[in-house]
N, C-alpha and C. Protein backbone atom coordinates (compact mmCIF):
# COMPACT_ATOMS: atom_id res chain seq x y z
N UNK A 1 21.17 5.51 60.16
CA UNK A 1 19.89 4.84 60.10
C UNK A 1 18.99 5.59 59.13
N UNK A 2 18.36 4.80 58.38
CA UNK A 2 17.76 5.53 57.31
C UNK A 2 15.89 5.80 58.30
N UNK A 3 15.80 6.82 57.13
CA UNK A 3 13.98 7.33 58.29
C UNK A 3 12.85 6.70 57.22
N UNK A 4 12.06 6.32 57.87
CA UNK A 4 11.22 5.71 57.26
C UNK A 4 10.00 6.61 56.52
N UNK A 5 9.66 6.15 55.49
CA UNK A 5 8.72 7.10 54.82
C UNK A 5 7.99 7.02 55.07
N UNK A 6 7.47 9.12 55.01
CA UNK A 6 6.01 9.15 55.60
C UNK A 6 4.58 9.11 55.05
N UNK A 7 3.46 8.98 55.10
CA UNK A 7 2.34 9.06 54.32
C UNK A 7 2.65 10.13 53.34
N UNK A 8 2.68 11.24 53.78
CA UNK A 8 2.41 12.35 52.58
C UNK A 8 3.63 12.53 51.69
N UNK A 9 4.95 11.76 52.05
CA UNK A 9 6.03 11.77 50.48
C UNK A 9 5.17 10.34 49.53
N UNK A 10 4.57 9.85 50.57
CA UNK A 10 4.16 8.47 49.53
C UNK A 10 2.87 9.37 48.42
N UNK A 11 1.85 9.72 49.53
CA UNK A 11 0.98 10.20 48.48
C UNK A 11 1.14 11.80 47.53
N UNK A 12 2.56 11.63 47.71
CA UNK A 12 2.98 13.18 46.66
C UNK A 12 3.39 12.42 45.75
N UNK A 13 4.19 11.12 45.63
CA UNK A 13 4.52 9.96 44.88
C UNK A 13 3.19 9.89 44.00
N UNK A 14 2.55 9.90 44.17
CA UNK A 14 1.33 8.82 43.73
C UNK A 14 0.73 9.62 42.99
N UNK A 15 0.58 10.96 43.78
CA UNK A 15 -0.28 12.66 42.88
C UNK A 15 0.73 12.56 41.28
N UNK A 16 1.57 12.63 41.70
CA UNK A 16 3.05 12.91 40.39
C UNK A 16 2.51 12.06 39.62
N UNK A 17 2.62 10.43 39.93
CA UNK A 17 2.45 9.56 38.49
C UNK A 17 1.45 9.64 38.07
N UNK A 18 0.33 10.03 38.84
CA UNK A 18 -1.06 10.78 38.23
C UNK A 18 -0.83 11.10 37.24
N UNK A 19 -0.58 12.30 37.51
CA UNK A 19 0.07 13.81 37.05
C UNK A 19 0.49 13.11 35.24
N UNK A 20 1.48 12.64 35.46
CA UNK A 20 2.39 12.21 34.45
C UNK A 20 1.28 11.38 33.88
N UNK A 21 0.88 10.67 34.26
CA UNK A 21 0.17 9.67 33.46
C UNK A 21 -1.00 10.52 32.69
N UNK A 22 -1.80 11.34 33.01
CA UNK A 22 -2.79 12.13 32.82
C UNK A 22 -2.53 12.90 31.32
N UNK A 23 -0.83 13.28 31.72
CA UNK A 23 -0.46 14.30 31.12
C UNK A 23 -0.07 13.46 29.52
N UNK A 24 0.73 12.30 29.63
CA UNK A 24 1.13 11.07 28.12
C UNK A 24 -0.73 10.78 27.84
N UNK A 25 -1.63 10.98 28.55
CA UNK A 25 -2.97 10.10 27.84
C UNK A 25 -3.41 11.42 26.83
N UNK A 26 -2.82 13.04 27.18
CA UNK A 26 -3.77 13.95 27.14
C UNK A 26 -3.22 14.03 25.68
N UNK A 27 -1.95 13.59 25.22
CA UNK A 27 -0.92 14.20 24.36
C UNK A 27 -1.68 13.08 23.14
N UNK A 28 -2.45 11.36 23.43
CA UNK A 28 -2.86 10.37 22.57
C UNK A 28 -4.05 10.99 22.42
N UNK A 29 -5.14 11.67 22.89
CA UNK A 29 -5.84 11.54 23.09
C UNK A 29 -6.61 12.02 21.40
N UNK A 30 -7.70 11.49 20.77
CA UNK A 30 -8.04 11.83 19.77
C UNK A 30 -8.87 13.28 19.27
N UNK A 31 -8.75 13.13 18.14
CA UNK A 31 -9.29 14.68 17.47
C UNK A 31 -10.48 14.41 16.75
N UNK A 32 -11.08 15.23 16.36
CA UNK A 32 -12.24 14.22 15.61
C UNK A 32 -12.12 14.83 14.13
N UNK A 33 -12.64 14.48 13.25
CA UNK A 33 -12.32 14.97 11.83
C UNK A 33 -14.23 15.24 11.54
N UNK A 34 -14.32 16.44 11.16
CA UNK A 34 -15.95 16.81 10.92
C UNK A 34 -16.14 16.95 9.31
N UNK A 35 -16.94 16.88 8.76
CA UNK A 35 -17.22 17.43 7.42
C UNK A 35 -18.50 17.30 6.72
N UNK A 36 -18.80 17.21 5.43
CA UNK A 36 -20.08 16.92 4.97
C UNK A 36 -20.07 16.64 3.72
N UNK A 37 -21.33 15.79 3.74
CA UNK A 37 -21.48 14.99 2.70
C UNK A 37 -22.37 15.65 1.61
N UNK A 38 -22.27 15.68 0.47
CA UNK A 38 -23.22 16.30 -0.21
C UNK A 38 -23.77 15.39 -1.44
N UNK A 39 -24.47 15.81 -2.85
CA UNK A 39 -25.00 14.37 -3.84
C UNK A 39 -24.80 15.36 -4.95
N UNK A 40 -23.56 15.09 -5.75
CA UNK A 40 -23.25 15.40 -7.39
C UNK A 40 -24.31 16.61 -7.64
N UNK A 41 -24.09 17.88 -7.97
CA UNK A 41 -24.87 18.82 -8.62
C UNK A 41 -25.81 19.34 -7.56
N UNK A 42 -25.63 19.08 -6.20
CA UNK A 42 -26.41 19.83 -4.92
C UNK A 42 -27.58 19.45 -5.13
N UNK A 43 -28.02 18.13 -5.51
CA UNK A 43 -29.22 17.62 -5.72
C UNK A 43 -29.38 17.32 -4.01
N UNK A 44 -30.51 16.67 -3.65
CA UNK A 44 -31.22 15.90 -2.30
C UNK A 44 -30.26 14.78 -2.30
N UNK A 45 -29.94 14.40 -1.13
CA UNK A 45 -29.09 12.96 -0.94
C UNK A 45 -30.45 11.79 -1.14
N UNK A 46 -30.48 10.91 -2.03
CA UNK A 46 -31.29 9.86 -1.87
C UNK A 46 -31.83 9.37 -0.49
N UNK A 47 -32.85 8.52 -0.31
CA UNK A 47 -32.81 7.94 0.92
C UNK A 47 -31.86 6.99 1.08
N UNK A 48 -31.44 6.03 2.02
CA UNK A 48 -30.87 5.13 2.57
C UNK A 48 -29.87 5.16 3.39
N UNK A 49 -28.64 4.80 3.71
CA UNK A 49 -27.94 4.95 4.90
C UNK A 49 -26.47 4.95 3.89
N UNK A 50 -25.80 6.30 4.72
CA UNK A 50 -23.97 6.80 4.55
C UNK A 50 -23.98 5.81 5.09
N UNK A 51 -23.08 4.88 5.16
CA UNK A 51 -21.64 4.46 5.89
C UNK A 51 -20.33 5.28 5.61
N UNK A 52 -19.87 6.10 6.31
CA UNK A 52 -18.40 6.74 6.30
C UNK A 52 -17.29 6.30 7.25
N UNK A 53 -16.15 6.15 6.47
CA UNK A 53 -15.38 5.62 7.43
C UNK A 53 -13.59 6.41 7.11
N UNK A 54 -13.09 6.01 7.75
CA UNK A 54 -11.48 6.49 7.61
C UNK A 54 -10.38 5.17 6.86
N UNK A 55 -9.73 5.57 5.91
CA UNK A 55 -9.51 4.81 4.91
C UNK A 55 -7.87 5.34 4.99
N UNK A 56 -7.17 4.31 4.71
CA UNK A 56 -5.53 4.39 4.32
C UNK A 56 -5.24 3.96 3.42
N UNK A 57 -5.23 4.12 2.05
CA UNK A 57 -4.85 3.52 0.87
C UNK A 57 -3.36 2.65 0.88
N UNK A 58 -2.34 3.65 1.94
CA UNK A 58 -1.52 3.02 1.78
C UNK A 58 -1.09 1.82 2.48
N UNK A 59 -2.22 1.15 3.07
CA UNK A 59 -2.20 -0.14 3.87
C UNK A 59 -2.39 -0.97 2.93
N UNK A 60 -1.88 -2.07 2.83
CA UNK A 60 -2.40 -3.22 1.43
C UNK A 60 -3.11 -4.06 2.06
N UNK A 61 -2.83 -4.56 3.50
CA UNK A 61 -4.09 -5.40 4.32
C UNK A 61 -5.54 -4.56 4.34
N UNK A 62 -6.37 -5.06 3.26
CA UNK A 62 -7.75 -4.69 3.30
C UNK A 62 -8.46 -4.55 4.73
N UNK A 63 -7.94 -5.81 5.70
CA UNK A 63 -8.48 -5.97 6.79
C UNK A 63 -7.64 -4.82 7.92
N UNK A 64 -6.90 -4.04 8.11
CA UNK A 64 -6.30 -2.99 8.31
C UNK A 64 -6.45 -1.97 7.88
N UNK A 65 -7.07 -1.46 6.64
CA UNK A 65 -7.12 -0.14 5.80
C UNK A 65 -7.87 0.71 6.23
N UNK A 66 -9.35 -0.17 6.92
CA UNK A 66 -10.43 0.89 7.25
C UNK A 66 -10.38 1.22 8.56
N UNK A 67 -10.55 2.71 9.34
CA UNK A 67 -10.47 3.45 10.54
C UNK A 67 -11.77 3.50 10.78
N UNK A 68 -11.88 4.80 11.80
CA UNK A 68 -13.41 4.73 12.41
C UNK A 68 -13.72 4.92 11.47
N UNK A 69 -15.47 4.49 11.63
CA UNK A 69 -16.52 4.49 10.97
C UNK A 69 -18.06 5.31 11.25
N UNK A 70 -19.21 5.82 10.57
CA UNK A 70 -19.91 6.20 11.69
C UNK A 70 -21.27 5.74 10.22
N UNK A 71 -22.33 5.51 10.36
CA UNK A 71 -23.67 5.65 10.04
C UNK A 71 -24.51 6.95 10.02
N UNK A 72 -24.78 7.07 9.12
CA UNK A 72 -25.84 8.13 8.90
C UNK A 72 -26.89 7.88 8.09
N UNK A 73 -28.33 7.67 8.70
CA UNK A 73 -29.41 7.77 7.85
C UNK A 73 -29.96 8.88 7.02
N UNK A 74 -30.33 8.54 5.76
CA UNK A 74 -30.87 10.08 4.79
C UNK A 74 -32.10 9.61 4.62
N UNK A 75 -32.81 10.55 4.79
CA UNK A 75 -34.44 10.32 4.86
C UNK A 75 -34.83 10.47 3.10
N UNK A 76 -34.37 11.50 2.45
CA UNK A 76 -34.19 11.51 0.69
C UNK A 76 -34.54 13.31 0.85
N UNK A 77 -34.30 14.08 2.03
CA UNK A 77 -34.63 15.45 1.96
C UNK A 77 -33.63 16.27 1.88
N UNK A 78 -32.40 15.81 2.52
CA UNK A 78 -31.32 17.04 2.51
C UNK A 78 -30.59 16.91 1.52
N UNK A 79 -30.24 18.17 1.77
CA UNK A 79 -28.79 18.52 0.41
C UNK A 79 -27.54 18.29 1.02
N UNK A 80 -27.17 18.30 2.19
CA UNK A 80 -26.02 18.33 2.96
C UNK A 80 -26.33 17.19 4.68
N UNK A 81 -25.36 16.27 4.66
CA UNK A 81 -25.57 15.76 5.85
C UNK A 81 -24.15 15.57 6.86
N UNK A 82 -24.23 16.00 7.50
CA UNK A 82 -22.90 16.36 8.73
C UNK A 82 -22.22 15.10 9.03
N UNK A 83 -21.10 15.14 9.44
CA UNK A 83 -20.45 13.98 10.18
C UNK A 83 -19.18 14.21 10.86
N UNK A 84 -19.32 13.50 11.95
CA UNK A 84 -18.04 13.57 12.92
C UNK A 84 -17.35 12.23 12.86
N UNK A 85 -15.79 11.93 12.62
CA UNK A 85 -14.94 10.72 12.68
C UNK A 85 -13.48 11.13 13.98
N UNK A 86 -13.92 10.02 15.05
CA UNK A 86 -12.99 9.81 15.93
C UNK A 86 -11.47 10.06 14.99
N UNK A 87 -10.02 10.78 15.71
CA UNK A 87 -9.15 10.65 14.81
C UNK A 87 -8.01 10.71 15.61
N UNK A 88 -7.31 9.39 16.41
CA UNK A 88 -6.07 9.58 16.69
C UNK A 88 -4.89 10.27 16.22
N UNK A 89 -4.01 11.25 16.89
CA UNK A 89 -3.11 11.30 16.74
C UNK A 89 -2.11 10.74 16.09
N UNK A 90 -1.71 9.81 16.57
CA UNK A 90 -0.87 8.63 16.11
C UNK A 90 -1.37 8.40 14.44
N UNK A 91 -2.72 8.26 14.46
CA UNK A 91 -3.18 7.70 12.90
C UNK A 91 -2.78 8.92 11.85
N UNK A 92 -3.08 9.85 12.41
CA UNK A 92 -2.92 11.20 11.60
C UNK A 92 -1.43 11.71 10.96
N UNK A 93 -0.36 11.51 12.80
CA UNK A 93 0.64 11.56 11.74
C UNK A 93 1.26 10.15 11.18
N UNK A 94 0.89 8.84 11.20
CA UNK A 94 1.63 7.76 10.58
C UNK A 94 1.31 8.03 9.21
N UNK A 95 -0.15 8.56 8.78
CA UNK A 95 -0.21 8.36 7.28
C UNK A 95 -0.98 9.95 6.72
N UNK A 96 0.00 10.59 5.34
CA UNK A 96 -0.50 11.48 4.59
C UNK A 96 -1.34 11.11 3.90
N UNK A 97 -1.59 9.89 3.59
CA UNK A 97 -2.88 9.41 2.63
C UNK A 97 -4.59 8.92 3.34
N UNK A 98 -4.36 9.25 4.01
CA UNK A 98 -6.21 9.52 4.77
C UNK A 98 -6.84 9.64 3.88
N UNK A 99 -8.29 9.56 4.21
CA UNK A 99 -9.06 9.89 3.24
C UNK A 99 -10.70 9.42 3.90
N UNK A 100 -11.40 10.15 3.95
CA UNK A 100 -12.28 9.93 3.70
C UNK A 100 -13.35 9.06 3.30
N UNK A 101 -14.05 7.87 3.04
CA UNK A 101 -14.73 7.60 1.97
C UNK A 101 -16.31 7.46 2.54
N UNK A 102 -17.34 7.99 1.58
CA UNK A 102 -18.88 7.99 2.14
C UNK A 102 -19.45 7.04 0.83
N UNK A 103 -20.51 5.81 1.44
CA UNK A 103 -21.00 5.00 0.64
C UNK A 103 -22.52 5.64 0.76
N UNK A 104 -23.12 4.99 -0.40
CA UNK A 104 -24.78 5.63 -0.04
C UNK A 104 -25.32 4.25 -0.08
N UNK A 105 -25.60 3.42 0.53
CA UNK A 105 -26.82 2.04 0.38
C UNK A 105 -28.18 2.10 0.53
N UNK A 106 -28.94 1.85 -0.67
CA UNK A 106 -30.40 1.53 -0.05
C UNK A 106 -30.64 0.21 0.90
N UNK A 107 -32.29 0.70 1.59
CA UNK A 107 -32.42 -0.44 2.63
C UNK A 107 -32.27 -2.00 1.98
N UNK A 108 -31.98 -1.52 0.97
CA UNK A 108 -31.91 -3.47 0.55
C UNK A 108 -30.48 -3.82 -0.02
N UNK A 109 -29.85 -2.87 0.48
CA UNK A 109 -28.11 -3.25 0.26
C UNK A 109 -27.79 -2.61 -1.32
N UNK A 110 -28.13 -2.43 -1.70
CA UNK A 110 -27.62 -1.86 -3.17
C UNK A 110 -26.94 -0.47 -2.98
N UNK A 111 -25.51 -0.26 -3.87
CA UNK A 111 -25.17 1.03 -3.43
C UNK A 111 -25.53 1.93 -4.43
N UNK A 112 -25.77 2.83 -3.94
CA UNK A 112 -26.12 3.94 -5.04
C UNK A 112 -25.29 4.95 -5.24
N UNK A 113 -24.55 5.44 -4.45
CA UNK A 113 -23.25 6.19 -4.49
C UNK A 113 -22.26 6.13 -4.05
N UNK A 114 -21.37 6.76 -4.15
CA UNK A 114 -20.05 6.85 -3.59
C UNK A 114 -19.21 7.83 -3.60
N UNK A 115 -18.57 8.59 -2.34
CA UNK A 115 -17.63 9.48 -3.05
C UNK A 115 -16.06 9.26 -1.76
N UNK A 116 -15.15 10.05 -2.03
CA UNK A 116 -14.31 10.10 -1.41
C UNK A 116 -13.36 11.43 -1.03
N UNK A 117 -13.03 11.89 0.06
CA UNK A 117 -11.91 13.09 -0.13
C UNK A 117 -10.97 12.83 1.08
N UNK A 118 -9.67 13.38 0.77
CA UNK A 118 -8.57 13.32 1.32
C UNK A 118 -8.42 14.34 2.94
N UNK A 119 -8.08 13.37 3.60
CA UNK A 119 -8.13 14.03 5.07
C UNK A 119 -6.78 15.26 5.26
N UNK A 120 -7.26 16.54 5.54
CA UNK A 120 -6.53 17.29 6.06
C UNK A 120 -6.81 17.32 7.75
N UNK A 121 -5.42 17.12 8.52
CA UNK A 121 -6.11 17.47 9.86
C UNK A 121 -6.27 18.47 10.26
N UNK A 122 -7.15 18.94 10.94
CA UNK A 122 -7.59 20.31 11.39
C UNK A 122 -8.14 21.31 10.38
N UNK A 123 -8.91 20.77 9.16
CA UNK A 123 -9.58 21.34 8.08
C UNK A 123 -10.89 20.36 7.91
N UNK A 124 -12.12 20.99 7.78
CA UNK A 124 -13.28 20.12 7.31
C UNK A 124 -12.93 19.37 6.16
N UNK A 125 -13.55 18.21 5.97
CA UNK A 125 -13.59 17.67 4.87
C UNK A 125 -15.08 17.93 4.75
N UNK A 126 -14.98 17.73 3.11
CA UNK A 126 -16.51 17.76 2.66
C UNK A 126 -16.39 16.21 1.50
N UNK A 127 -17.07 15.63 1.24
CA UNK A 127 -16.87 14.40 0.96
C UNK A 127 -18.64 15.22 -0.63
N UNK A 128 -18.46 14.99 -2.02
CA UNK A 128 -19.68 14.69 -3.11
C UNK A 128 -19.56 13.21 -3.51
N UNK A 129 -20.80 12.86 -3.43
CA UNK A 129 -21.00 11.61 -3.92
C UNK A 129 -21.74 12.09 -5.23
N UNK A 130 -21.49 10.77 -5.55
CA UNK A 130 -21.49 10.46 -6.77
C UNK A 130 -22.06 8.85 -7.33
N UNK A 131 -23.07 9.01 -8.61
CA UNK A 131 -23.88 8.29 -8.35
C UNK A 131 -23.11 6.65 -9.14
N UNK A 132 -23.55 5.59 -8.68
CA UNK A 132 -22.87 4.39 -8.69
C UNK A 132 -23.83 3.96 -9.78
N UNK A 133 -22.82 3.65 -11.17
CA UNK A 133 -23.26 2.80 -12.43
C UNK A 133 -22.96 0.98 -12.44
N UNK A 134 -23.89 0.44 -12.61
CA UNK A 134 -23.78 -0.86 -12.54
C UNK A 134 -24.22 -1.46 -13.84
């Protein structure tokens, strides 16, 4: 006759797949990529707003290429402005071609700069812009 199971093998059951489960989320879990932005010749960053985002060149779906993203407003005073980008695992090692890219827009949509640098993981990036000829 088989014995019937008791509460506490069930809830040692249950602690475990915790356990396990806790342990596969801890292994996805993301890194963040930090760095800074600076403006051609250590001049003041203009006013208007970074958009920075995480970029894969080697995706050809435009609508796929771009990763996180984050906003940063420049008032037109600093020389240097900080940024943190969410950075899966998974994304980091599927592609060596990361990268970086920081836009500069004024409040009325016009871009005024642009720059780009290549993601090392677990190394700052520093991203110079550079000013946009039209």
């Amino acid at each position: 006759m088989k014995r019937p199971t008791n509460r506490r093998a069930v809830l040692m059951a249950a602690g475990a797949a915790a356990v396990a489960a806790a342990t596969a989320g801890a292994s996805a879990q993301s890194t963040h990529i930090r760095g800074t932005v600076a403006f051609k010749g250590n001049e003041a960053i203009p006013e208007g707003h970074l958009d920075i985002y995480l970029e894969d060149p080697g995706i050809k779906d435009k609508a796929q290429r771009r990763g996180a993203e984050t906003r940063i407003k420049s008032s037109g005073g600093s020389k240097r402005l900080e940024f943190s980008l969410p950075l899966t695992a998974s994304a980091a090692a599927a592609s060596p071609t990361l990268r970086i890219v920081a836009r500069l827009e004024r409040a009325d949509g016009w871009l005024v700069a642009r720059g780009s640098a290549k993601v090392e993981v677990g190394s700052p990036v520093h991203v110079t812009l550079k000013t946009v000829m039209y």
